[in-house]
N, C-alpha and C. Protein backbone atom coordinates (compact mmCIF):
# COMPACT_ATOMS: atom_id res chain seq x y z
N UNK A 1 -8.85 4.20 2.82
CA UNK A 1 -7.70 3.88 2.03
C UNK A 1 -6.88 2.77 2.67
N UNK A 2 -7.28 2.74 4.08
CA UNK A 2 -6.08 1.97 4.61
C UNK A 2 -6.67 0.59 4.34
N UNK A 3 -7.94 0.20 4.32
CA UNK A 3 -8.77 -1.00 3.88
C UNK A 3 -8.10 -1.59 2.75
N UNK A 4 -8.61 -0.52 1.56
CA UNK A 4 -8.03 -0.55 0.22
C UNK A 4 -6.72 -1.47 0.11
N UNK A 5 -5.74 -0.77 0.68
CA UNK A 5 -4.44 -0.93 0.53
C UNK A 5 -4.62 -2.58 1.16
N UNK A 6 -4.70 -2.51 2.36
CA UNK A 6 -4.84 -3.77 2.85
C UNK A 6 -4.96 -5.71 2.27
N UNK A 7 -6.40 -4.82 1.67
CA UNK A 7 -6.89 -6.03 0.59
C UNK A 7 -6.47 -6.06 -0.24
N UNK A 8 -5.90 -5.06 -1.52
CA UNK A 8 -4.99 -5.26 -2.56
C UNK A 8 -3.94 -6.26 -2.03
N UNK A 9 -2.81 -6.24 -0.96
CA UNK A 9 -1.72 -6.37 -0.39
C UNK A 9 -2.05 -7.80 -0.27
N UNK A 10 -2.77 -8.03 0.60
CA UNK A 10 -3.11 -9.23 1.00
C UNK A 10 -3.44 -10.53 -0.14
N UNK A 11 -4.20 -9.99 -1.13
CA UNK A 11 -4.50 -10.71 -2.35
C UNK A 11 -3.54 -10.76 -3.27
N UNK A 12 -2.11 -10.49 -2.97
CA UNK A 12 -0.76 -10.53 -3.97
C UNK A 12 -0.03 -11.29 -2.85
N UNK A 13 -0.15 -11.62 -1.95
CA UNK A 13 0.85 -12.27 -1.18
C UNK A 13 0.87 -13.24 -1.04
N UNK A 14 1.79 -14.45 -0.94
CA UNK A 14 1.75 -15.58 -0.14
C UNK A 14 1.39 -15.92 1.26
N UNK A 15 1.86 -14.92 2.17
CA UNK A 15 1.67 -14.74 3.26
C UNK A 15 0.58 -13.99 4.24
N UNK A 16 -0.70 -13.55 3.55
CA UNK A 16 -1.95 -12.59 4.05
C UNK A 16 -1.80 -12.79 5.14
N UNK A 17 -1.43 -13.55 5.63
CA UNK A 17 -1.68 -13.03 7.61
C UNK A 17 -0.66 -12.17 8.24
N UNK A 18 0.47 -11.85 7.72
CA UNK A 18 2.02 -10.93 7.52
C UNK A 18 1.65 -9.31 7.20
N UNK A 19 0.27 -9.05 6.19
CA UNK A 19 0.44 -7.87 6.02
C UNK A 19 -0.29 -6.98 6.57
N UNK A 20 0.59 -6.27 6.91
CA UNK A 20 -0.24 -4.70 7.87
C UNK A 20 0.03 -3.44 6.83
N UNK A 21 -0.67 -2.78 7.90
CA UNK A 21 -0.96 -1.39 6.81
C UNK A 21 -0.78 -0.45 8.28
N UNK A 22 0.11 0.56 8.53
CA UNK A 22 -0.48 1.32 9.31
C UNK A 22 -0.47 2.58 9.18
N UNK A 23 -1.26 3.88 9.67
CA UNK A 23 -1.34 4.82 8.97
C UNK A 23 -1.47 6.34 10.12
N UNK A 24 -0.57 7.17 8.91
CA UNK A 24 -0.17 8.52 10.15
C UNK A 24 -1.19 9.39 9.10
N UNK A 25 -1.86 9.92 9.94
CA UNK A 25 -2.75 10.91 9.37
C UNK A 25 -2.03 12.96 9.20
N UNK A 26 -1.87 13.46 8.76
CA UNK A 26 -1.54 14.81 8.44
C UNK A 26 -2.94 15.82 8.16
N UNK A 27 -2.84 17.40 8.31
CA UNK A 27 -3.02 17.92 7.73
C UNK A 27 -4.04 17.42 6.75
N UNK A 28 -2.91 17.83 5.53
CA UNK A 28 -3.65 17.55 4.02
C UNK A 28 -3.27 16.30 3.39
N UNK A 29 -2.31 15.52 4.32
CA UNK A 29 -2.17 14.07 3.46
C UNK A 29 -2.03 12.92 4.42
N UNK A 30 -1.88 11.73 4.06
CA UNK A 30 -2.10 10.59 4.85
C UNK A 30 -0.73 9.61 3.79
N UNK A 31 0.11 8.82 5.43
CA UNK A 31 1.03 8.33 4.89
C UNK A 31 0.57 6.52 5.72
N UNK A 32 1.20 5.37 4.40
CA UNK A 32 0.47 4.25 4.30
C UNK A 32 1.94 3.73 4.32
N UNK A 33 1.92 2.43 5.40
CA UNK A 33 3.24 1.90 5.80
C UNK A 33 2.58 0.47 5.13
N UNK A 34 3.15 -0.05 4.74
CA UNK A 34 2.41 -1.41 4.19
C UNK A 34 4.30 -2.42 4.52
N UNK A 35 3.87 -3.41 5.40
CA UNK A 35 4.90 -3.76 5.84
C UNK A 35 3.72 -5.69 5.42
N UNK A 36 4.89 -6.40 4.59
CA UNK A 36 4.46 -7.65 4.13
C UNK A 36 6.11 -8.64 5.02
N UNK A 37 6.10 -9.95 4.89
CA UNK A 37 6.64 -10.63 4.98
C UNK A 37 7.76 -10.35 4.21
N UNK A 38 9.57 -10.82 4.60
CA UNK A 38 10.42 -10.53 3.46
C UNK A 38 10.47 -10.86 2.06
N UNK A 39 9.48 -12.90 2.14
CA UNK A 39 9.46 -13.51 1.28
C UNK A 39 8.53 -12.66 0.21
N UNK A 40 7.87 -12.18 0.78
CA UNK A 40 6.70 -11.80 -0.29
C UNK A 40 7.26 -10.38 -0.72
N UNK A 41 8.24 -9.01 -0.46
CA UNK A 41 8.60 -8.53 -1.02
C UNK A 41 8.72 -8.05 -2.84
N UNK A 42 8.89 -9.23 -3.38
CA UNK A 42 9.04 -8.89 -4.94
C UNK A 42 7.85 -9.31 -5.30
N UNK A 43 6.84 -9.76 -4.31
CA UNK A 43 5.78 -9.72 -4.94
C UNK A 43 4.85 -8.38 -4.87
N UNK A 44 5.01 -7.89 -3.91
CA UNK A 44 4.33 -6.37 -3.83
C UNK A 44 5.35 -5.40 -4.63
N UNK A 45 6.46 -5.73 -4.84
CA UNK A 45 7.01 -4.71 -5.90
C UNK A 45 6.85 -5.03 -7.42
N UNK A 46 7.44 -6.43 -7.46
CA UNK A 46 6.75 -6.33 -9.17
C UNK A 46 8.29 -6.30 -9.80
N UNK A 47 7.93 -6.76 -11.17
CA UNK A 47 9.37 -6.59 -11.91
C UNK A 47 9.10 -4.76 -12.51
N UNK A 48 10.61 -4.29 -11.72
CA UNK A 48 11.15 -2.68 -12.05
C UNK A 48 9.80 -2.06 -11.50
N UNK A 49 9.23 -2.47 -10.17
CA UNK A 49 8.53 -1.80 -9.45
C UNK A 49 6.95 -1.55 -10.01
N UNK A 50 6.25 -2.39 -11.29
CA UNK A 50 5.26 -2.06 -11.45
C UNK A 50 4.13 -2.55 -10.66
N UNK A 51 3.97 -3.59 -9.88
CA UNK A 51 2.80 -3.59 -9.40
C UNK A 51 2.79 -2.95 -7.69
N UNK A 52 4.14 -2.26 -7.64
CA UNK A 52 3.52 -1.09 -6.35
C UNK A 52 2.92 0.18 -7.20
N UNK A 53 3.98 0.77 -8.36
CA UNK A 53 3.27 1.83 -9.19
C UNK A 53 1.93 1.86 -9.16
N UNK A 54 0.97 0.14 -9.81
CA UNK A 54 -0.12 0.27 -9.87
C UNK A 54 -1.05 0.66 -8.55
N UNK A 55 -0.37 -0.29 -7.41
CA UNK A 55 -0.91 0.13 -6.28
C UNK A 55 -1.20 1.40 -5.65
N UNK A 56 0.00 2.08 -5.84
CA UNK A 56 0.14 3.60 -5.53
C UNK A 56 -0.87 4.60 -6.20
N UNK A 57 -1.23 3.97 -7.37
CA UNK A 57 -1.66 4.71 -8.30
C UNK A 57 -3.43 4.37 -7.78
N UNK A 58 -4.10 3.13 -7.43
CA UNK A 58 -5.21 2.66 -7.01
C UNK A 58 -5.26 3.53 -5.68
N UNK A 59 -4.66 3.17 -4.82
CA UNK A 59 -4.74 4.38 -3.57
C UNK A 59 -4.55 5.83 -3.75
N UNK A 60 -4.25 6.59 -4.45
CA UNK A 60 -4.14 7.60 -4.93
C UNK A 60 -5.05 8.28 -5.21
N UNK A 61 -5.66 7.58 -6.37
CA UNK A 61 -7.36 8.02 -7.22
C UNK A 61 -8.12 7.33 -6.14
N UNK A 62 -8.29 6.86 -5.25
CA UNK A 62 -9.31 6.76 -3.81
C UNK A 62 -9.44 7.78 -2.89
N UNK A 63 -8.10 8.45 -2.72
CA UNK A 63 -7.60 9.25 -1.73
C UNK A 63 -8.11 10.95 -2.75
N UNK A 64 -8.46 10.84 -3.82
CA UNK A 64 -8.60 12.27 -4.57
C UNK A 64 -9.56 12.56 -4.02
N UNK A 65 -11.07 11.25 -4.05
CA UNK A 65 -12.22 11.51 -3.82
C UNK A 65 -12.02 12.16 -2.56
N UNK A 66 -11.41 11.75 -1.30
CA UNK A 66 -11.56 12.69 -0.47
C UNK A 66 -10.51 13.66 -0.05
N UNK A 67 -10.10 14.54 -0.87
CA UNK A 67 -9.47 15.35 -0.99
C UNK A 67 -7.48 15.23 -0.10
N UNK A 68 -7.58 14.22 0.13
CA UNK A 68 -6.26 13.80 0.41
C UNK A 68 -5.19 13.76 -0.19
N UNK A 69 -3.73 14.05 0.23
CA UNK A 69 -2.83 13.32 -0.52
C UNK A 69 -2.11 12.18 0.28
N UNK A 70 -1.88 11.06 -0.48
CA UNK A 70 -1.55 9.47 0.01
C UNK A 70 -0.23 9.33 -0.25
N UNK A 71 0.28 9.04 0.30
CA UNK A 71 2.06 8.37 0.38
C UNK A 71 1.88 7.11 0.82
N UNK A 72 2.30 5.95 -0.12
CA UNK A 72 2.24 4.45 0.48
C UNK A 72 4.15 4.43 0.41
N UNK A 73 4.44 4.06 1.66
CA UNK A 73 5.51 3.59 1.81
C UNK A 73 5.61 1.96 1.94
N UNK A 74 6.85 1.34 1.46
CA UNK A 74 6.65 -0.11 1.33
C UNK A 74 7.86 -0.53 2.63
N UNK A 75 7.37 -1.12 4.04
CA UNK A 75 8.68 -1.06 4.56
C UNK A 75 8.88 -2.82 4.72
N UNK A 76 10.28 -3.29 5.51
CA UNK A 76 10.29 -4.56 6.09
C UNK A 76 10.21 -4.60 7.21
């Protein structure tokens, strides 16, 4: 998932060499820090937040197959 996230991220940004992904593993779920450049911000959010929704939603149905639950947090 953390791949996933990665390359989505990277292919919406201006800045691909800026974005990291890093990741705390749990239990039963796994949490996804996706930290981009400031500039690129509204581009990983999207107008009224839809293209993180979609994102969230792509890592999500990845994370079912292996029985995980995924939290993508978006930080600066």
């Amino acid at each position: 998932m953390k791949e996933l996230l990665l390359t989505l991220a990277q292919a919406l940004v201006d800045y691909p060499e800026q974005v990291s992904v890093n990741q705390i593993e749990g239990e039963k779920s796994i949490i996804l820090e996706l930290k981009v450049a400031p500039e690129d911000m509204g581009k990983i959010i999207g107008k009224q937040g839809r293209i993180a929704r979609a994102v969230r939603t792509l890592v999500k149905a990845a994370a079912a197959h292996q029985g995980k639950r995924v939290v993508v947090e978006i930080i600066q």
